[in-house]
C-alpha atoms as a PDB file:
ATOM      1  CA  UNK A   1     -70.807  91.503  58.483  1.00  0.00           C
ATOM      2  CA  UNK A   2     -67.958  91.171  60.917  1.00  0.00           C
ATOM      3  CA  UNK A   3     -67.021  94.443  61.763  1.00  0.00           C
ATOM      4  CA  UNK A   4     -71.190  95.164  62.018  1.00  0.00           C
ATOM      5  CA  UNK A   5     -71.059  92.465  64.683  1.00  0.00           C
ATOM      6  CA  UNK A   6     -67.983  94.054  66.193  1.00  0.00           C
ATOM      7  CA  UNK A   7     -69.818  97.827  66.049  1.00  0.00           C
ATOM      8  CA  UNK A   8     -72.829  96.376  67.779  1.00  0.00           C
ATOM      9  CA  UNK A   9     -70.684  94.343  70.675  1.00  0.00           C
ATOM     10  CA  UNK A  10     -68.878  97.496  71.380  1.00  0.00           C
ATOM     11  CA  UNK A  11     -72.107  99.765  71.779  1.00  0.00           C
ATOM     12  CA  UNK A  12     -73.587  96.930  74.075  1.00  0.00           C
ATOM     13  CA  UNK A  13     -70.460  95.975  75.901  1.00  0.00           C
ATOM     14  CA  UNK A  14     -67.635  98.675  75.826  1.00  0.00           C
ATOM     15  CA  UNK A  15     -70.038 101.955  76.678  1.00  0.00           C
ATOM     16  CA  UNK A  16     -70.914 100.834  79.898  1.00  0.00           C
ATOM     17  CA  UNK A  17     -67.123  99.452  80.747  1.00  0.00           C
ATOM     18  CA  UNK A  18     -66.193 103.586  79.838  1.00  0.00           C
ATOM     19  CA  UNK A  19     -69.054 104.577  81.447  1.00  0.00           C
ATOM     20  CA  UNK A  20     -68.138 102.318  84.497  1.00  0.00           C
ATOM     21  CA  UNK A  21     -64.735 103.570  84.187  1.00  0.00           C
ATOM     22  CA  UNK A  22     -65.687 107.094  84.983  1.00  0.00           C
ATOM     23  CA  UNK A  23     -67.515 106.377  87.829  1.00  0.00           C
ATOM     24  CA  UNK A  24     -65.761 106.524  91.030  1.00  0.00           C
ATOM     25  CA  UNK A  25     -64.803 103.134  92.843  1.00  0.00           C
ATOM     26  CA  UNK A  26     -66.878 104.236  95.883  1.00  0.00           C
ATOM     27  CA  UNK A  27     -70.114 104.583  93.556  1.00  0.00           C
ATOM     28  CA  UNK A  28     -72.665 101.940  94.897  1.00  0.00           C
ATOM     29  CA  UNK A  29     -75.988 101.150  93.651  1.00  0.00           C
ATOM     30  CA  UNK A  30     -78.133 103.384  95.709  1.00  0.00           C
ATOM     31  CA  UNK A  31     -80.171 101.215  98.414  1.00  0.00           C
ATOM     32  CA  UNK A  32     -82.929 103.291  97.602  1.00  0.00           C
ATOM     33  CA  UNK A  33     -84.666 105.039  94.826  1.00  0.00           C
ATOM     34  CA  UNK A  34     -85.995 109.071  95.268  1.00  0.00           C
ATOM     35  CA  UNK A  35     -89.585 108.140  94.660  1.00  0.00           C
ATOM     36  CA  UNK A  36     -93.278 108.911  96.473  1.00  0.00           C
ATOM     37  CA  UNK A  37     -92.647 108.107 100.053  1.00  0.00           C
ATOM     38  CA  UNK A  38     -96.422 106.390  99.406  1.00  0.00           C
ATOM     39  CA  UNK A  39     -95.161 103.871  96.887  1.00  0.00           C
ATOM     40  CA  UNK A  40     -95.779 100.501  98.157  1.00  0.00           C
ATOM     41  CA  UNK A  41     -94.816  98.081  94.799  1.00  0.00           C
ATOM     42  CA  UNK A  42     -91.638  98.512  92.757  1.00  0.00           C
ATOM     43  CA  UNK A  43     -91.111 101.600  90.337  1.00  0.00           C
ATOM     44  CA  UNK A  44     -91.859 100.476  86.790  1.00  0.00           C
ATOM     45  CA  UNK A  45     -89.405 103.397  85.695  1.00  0.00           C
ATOM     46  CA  UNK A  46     -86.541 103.946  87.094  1.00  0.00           C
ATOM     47  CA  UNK A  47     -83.525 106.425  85.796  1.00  0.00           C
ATOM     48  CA  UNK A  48     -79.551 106.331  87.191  1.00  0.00           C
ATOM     49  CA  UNK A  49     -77.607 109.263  86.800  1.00  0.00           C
ATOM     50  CA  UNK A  50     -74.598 109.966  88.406  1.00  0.00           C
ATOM     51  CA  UNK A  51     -74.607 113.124  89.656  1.00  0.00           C
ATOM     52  CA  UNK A  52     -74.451 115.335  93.242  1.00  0.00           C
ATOM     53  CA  UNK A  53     -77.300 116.673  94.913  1.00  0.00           C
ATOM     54  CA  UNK A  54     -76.979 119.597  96.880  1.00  0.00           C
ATOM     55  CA  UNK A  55     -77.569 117.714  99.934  1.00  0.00           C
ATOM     56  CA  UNK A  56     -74.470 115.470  99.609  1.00  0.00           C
ATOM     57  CA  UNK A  57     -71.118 116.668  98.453  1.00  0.00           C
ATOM     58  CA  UNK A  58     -69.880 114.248  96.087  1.00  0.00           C
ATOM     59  CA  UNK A  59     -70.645 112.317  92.816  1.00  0.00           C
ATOM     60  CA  UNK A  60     -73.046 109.801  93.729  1.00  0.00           C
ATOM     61  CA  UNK A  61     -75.417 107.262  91.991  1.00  0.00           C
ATOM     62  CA  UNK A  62     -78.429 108.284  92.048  1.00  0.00           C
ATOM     63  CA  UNK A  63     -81.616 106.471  91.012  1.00  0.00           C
ATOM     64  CA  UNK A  64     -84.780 108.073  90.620  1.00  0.00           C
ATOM     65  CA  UNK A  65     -88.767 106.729  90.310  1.00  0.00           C
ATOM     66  CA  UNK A  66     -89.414 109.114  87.077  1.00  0.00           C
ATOM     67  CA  UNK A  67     -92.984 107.504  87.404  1.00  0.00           C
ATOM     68  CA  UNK A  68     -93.545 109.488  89.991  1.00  0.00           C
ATOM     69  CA  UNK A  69     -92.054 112.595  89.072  1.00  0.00           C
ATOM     70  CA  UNK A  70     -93.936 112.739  85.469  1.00  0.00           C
ATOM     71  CA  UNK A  71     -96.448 114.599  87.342  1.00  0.00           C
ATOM     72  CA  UNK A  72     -94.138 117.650  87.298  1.00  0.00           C
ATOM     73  CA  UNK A  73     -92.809 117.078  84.111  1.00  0.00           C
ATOM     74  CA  UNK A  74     -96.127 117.788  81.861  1.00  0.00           C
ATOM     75  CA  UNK A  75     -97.852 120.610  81.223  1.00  0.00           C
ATOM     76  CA  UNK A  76    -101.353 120.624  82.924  1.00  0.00           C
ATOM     77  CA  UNK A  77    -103.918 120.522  80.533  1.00  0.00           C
ATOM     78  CA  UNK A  78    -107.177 122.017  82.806  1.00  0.00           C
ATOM     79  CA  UNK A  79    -107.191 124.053  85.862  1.00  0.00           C
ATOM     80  CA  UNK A  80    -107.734 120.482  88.125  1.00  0.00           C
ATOM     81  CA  UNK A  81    -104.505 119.273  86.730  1.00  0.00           C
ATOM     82  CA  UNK A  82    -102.779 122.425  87.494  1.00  0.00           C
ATOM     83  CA  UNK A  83    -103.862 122.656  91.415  1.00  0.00           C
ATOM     84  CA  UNK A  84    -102.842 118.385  91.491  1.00  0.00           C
ATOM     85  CA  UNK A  85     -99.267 119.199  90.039  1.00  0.00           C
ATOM     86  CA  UNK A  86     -98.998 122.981  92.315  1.00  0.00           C
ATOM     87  CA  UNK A  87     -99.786 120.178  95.452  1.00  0.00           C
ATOM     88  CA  UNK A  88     -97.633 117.618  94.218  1.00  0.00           C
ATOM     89  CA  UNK A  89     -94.557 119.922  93.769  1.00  0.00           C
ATOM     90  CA  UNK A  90     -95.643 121.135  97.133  1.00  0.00           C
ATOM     91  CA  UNK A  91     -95.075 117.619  98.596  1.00  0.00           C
ATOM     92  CA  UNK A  92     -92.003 116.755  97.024  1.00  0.00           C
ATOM     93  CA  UNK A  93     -90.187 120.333  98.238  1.00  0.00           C
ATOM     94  CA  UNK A  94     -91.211 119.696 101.465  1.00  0.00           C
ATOM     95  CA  UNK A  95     -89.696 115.959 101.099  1.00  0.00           C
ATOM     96  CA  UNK A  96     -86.790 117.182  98.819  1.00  0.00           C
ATOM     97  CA  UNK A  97     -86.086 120.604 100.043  1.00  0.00           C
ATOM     98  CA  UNK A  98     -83.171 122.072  97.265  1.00  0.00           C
ATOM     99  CA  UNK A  99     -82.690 118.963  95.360  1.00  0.00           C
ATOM    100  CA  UNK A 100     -85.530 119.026  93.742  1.00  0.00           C
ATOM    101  CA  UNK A 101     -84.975 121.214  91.198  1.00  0.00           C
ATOM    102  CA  UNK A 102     -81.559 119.387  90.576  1.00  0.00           C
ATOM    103  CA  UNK A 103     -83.762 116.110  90.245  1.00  0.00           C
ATOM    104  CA  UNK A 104     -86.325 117.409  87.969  1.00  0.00           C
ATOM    105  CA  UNK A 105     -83.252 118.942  85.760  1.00  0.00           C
ATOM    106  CA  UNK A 106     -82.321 115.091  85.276  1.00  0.00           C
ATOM    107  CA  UNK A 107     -85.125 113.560  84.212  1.00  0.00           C
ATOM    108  CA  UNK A 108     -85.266 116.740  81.717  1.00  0.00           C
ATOM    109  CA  UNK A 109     -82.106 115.788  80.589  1.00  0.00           C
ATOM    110  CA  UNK A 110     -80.539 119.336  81.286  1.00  0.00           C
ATOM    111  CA  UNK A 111     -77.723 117.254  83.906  1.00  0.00           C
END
């Protein structure tokens, strides 16, 4: 019983104190989230990573609305769907330029 206690304190506690460990000193929480520049109430999903985007040039903190980057992430069922997602992607590069495809490889989990 003890050492399942112990097992379960360590996977709570001592992963994020390694994982906070790796993460440079400078590494804030971001002030803001890469999210729909329309969004107007809080993100109900939000993802941290740290990673670097090719607009900065070091390891960062980044935290990203995946809310409203699912869009991108499915497959479009219809023809409708496709043309929404083609002028969503559209919107995003524009907003994003090259780190978009660095963003969407996060929330695929290929970062």
């Amino acid at each position: 019983m003890k050492k399942g206690v112990m097992m379960l304190a360590w996977r709570v506690l001592g992963v994020p104190l390694v994982i906070a460990g790796v993460m440079p000193a400078q590494a804030d929480v971001p002030q803001q989230c890469i999210q729909n520049k329309n969004r107007f109430k809080a993100c109900p999903h939000q993802l941290y990573r740290a990673d670097i985007l090719p607009s900065q040039n070091e390891l960062q903190l980044i935290c990203i609305c995946v809310t409203d980057f699912l869009p991108l992430l499915q497959q479009p069922g219809s023809e409708q769907q496709r043309i929404e997602q083609n002028m969503t992607r559209r919107q995003y590069q524009a907003e994003y330029k090259e780190d978009l495809p660095v963003i969407l490889a996060i929330l695929k989990r290929q970062r």
